[in-house]
C-alpha atoms as a PDB file:
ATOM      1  CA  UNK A   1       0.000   0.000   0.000  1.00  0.00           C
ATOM      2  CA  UNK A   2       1.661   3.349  -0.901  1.00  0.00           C
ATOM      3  CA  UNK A   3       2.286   5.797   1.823  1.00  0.00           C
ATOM      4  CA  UNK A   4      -0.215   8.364   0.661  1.00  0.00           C
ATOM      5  CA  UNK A   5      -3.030   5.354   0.698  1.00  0.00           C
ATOM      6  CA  UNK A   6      -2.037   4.454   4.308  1.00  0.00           C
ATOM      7  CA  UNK A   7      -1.982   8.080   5.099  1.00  0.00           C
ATOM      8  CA  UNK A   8      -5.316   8.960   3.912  1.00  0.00           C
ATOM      9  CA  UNK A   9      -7.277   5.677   5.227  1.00  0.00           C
ATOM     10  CA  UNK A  10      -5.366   5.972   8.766  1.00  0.00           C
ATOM     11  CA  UNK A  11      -6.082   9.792   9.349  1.00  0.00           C
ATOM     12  CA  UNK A  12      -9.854   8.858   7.726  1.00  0.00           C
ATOM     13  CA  UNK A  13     -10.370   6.316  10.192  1.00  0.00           C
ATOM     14  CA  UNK A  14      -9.279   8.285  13.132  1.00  0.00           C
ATOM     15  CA  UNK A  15     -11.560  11.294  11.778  1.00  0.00           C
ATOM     16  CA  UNK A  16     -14.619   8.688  11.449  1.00  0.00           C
ATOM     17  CA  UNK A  17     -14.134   7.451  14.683  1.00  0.00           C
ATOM     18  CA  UNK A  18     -14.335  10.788  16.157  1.00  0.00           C
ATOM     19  CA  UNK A  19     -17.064  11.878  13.863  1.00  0.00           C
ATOM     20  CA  UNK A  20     -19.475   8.753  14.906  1.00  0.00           C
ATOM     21  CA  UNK A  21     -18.700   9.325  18.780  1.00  0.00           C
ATOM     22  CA  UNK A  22     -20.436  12.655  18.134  1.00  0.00           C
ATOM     23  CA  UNK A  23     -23.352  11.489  16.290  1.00  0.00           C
ATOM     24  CA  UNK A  24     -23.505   8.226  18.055  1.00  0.00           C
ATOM     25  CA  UNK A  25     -23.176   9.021  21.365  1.00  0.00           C
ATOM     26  CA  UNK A  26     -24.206  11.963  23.992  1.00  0.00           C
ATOM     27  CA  UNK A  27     -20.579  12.681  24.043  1.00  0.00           C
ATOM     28  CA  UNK A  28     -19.300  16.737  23.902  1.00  0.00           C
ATOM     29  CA  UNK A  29     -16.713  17.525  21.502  1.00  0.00           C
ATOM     30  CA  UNK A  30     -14.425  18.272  24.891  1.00  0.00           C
ATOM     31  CA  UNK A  31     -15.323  14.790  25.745  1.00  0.00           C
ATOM     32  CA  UNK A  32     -14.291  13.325  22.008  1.00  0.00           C
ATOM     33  CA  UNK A  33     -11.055  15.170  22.329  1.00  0.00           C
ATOM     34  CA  UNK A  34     -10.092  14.188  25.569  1.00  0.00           C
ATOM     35  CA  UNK A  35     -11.483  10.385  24.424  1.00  0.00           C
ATOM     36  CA  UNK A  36      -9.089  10.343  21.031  1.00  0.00           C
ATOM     37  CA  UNK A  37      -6.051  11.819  23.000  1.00  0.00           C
ATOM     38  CA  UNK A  38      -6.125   8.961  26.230  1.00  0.00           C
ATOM     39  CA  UNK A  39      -6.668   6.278  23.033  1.00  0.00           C
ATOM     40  CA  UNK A  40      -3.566   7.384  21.888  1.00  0.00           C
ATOM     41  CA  UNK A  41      -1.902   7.309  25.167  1.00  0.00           C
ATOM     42  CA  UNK A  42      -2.869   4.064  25.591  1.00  0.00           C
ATOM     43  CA  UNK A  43      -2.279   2.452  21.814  1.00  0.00           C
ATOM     44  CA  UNK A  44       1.665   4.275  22.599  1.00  0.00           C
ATOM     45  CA  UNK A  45       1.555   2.744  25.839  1.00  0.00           C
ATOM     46  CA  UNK A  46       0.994  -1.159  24.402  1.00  0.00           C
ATOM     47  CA  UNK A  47       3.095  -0.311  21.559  1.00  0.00           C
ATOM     48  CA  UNK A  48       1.091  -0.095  18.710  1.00  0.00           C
ATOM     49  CA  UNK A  49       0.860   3.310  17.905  1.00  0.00           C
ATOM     50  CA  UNK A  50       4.969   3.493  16.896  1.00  0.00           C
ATOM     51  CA  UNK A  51       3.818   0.887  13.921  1.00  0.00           C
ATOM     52  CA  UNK A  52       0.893   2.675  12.872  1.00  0.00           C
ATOM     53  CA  UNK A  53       3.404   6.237  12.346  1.00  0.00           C
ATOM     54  CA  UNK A  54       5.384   4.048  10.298  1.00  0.00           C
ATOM     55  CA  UNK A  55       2.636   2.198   8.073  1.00  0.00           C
ATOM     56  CA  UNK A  56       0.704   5.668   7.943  1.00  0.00           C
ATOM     57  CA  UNK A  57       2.854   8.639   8.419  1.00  0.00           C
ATOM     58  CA  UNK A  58       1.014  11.719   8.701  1.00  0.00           C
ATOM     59  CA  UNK A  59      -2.030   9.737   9.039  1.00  0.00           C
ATOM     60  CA  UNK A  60      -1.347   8.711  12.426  1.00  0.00           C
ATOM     61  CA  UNK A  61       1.072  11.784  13.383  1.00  0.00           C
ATOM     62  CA  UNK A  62      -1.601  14.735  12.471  1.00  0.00           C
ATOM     63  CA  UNK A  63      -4.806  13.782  14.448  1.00  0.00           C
ATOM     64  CA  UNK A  64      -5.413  14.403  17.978  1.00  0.00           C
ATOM     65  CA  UNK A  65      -4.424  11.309  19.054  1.00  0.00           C
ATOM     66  CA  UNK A  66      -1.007  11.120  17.756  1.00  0.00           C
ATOM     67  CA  UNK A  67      -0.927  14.152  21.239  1.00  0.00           C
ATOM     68  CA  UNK A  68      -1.529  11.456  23.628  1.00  0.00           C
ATOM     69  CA  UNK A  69       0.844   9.373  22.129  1.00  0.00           C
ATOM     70  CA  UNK A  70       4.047  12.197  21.898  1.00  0.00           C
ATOM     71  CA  UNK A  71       2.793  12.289  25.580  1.00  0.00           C
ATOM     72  CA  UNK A  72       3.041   8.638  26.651  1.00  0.00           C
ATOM     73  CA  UNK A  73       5.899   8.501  24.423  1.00  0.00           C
ATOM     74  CA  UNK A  74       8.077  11.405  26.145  1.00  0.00           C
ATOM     75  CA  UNK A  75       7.580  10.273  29.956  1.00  0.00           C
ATOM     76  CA  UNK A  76       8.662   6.640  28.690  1.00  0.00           C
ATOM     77  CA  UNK A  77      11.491   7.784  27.464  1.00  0.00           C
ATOM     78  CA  UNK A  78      12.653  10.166  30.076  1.00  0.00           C
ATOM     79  CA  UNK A  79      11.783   7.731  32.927  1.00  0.00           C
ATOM     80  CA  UNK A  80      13.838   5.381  31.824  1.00  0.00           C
ATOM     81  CA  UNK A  81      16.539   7.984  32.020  1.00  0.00           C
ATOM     82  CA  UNK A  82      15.853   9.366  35.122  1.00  0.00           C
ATOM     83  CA  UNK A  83      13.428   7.430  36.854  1.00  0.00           C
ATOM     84  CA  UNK A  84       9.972   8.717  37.876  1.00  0.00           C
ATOM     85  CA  UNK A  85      11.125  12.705  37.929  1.00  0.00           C
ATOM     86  CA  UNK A  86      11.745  11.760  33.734  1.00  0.00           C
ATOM     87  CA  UNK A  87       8.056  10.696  34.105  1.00  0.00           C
ATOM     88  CA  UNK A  88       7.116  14.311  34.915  1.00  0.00           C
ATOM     89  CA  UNK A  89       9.388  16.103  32.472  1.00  0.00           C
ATOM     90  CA  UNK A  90       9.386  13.719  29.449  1.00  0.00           C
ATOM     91  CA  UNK A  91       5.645  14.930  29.049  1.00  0.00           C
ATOM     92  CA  UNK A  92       6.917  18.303  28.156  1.00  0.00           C
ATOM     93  CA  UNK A  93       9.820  17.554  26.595  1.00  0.00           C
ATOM     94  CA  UNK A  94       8.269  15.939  23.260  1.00  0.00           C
ATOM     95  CA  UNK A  95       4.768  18.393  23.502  1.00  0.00           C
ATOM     96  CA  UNK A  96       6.506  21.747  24.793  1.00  0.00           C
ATOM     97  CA  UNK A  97       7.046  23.421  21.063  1.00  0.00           C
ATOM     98  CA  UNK A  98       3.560  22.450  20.256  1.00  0.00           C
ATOM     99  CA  UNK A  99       1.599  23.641  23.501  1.00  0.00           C
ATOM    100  CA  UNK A 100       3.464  26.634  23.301  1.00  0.00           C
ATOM    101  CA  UNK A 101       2.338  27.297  19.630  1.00  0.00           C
ATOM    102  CA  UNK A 102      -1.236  27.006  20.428  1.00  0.00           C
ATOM    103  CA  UNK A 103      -0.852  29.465  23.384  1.00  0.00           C
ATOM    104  CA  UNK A 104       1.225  32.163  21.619  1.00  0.00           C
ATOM    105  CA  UNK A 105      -1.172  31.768  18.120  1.00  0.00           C
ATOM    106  CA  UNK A 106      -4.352  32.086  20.591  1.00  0.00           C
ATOM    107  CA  UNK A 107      -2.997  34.797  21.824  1.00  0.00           C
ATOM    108  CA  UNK A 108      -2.374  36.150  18.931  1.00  0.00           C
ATOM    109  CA  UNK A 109      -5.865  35.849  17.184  1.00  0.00           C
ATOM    110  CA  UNK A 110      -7.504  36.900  20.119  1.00  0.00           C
ATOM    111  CA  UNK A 111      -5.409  40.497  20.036  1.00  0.00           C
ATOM    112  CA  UNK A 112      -6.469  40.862  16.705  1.00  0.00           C
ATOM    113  CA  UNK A 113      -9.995  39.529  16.169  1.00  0.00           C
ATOM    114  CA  UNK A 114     -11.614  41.008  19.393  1.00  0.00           C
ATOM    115  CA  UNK A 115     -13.883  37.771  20.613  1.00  0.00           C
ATOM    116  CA  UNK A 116     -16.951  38.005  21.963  1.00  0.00           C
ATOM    117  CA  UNK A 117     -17.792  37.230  25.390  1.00  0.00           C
END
């Protein structure tokens, strides 16, 4: 299967799954979120969710859940470095450049589109 193929049905499927606990179930979009990021934690933490970056690519590294995993993925890491302290920092290592984009660009657009509220 080419990489494109993989990328497209892998980042589909994650989308679909989101999109039918929406319509399927009395779940919030917050709740959805938080749902697809902890699945990702947890595919990262059993070790399937390395494979599915390399079969899919951006596929599995652009959705929400591919969060939880750089998450999981960090403090595993680090705490094998440094023990349970690496669990704390490894979370933040991996996710810092990220988080701190979303801050600074939400920042941003509210300083410039004056939200309501």
């Amino acid at each position: 299967m080419g990489s494109f193929w993989a990328a497209f049905l892998v980042g589909g499927l994650i989308c679909v799954i989101g999109q039918l606990l929406l319509d399927l179930t009395p779940f919030t979009p917050a709740h959805v979120l938080s749902t697809l990021v902890v699945a990702g934690a947890v595919l990262d933490g059993i070790g399937w969710y390395e494979p599915l970056i390399e079969f899919a690519g951006a596929g599995a590294t652009v959705p929400i859940t591919s969060f939880g995993n750089a998450l999981v993925h960090g403090a595993l890491i680090e705490a094998n470095k440094h023990g349970i302290i690496g669990v704390f920092t490894g979370i933040f290592q991996i996710t810092s450049a990220g988080i701190s984009a979303a801050i600074i660009f939400g920042f941003l657009t509210a300083v410039i589109f004056k939200p309501k509220g």
